[in-house]
N, C-alpha and C. Protein backbone atom coordinates (compact mmCIF):
# COMPACT_ATOMS: atom_id res chain seq x y z
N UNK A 1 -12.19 -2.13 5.03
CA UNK A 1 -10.80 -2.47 5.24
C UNK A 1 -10.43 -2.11 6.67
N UNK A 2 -10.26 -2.94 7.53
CA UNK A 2 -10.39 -2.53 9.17
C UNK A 2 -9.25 -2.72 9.09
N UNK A 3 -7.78 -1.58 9.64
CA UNK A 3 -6.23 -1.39 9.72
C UNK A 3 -6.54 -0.54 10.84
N UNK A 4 -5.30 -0.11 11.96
CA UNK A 4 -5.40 0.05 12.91
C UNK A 4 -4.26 1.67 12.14
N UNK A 5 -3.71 1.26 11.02
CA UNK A 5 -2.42 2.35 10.36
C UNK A 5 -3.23 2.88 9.18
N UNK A 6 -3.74 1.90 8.46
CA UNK A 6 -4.42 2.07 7.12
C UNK A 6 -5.53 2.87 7.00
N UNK A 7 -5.61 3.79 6.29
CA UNK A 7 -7.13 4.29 6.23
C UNK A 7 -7.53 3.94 4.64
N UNK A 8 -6.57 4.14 3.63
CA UNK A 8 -7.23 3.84 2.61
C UNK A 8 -6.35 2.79 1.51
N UNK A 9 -6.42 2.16 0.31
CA UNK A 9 -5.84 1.69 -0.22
C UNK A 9 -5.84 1.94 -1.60
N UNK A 10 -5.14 2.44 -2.99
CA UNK A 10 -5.60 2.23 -4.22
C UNK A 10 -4.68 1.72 -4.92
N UNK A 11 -4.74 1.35 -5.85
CA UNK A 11 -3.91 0.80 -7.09
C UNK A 11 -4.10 1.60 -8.59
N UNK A 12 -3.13 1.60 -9.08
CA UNK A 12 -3.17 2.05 -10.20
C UNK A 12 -2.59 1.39 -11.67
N UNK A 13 -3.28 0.43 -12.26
CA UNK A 13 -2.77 -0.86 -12.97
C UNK A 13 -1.60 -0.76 -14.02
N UNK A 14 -2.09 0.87 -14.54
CA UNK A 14 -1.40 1.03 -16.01
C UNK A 14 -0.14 1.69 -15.21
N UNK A 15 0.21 2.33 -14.27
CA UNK A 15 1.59 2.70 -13.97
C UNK A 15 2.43 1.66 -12.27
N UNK A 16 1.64 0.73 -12.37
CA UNK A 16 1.60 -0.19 -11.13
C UNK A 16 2.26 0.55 -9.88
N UNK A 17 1.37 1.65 -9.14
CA UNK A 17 1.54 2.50 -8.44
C UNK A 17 0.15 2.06 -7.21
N UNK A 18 0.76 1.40 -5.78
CA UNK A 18 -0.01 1.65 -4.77
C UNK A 18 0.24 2.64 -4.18
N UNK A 19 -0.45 3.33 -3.91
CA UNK A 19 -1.00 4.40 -3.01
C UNK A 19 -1.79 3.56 -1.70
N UNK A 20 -0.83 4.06 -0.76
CA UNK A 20 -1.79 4.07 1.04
C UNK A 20 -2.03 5.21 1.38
N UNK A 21 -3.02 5.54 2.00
CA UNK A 21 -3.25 6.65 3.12
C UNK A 21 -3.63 6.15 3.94
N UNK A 22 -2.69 6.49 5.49
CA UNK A 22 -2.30 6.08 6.57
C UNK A 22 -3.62 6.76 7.29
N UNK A 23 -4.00 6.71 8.44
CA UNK A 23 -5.20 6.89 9.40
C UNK A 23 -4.35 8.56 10.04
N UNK A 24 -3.01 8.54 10.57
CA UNK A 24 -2.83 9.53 10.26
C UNK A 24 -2.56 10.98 9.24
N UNK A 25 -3.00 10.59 8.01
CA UNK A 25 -3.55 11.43 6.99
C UNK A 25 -2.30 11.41 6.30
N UNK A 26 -1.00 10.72 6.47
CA UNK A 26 0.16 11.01 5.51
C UNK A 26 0.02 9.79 4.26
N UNK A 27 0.33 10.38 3.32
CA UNK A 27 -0.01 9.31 1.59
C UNK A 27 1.06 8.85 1.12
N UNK A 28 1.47 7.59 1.03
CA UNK A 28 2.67 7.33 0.23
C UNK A 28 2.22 6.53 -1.22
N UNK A 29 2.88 7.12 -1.71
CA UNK A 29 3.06 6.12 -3.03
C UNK A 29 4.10 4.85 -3.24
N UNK A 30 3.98 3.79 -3.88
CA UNK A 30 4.57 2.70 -3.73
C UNK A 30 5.01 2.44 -5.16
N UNK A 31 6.03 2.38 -5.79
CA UNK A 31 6.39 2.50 -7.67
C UNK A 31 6.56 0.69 -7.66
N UNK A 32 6.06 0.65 -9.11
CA UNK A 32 6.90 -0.94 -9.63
C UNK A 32 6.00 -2.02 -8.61
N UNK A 33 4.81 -1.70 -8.05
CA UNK A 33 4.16 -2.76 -7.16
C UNK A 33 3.35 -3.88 -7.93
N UNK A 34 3.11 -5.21 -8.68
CA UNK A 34 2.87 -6.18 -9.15
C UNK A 34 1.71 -6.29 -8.99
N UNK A 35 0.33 -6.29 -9.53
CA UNK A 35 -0.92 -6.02 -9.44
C UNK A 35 -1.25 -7.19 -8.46
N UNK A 36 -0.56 -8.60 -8.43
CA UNK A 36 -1.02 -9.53 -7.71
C UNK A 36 -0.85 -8.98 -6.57
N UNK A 37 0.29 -8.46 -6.00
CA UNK A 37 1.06 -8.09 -4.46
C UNK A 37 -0.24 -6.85 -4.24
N UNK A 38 -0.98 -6.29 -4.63
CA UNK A 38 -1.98 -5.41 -4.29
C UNK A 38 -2.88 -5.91 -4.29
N UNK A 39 -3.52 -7.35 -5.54
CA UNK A 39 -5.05 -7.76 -4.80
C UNK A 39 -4.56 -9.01 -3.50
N UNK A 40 -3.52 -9.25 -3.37
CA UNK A 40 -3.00 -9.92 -2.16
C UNK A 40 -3.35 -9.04 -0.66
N UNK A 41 -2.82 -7.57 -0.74
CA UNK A 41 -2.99 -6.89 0.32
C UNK A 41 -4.31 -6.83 0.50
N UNK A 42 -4.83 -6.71 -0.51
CA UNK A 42 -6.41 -6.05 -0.10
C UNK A 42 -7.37 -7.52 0.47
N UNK A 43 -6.58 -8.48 0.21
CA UNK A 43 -7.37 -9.90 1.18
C UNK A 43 -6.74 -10.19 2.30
N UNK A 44 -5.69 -9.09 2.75
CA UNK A 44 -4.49 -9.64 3.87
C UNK A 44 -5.41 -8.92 5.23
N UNK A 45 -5.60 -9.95 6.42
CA UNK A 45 -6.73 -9.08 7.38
C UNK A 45 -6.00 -8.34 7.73
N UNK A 46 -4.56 -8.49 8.05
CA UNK A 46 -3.92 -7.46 8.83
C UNK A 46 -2.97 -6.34 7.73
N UNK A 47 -3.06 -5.19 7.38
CA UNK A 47 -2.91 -4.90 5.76
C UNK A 47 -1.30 -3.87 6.39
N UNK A 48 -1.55 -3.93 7.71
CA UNK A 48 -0.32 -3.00 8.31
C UNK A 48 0.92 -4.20 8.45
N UNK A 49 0.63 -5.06 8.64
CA UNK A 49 1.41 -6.21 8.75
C UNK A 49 1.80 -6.53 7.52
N UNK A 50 0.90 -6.53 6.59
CA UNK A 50 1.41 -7.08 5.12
C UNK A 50 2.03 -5.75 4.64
N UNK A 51 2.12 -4.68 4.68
CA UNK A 51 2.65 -3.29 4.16
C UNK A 51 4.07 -3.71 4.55
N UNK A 52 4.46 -3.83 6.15
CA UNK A 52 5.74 -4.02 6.33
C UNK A 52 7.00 -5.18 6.47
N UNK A 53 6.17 -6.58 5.98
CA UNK A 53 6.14 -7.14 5.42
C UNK A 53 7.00 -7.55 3.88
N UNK A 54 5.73 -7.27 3.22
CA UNK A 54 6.00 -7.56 1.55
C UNK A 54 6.27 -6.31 0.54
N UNK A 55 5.98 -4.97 1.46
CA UNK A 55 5.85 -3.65 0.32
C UNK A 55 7.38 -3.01 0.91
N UNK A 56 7.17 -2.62 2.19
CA UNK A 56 8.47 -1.72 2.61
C UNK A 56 9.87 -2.06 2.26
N UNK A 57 10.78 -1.53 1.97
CA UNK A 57 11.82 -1.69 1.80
C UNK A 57 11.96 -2.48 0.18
N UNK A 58 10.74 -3.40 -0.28
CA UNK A 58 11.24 -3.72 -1.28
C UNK A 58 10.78 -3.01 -2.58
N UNK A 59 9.84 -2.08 -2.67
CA UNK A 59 9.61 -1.21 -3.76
C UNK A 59 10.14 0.21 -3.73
N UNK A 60 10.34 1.06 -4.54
CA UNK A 60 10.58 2.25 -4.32
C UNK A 60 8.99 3.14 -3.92
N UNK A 61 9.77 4.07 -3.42
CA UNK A 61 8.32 5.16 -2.80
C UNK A 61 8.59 6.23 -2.90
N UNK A 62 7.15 7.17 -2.72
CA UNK A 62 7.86 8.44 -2.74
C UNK A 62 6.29 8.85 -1.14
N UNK A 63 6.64 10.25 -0.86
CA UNK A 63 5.82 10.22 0.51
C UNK A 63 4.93 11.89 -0.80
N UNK A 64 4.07 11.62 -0.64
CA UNK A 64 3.07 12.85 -1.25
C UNK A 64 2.29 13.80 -0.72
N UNK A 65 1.44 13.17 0.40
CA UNK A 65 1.25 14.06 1.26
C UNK A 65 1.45 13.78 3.27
């Protein structure tokens, strides 16, 4: 997954929870994210572009680490 922000990506199906971890080591969680809108990101080349985009502002979050 080559992101210039992104270091990691996961999903979590049964509570539809993305999780990013940013390259600078901070983790957010993403609530209520639509399993499609996550295997979408994970084919999007630019995944920092699609984060602010299609995820920010329109799901709730919480920041974890």
């Amino acid at each position: 997954m080559p992101s210039t922000v992104i270091a990691h990506i996961e999903y979590d199906v049964n509570q539809t929870l993305l999780r990013i971890q940013f390259v600078s080591g901070a983790v957010y969680e993403y609530l209520q994210v639509p399993e499609i809108v996550y295997n979408t990101m994970k084919g999007y080349r630019e995944k920092g572009v699609f984060l602010n985009k299609f995820i920010k502002g329109k799901y709730p979050f919480k920041k974890v680490a």
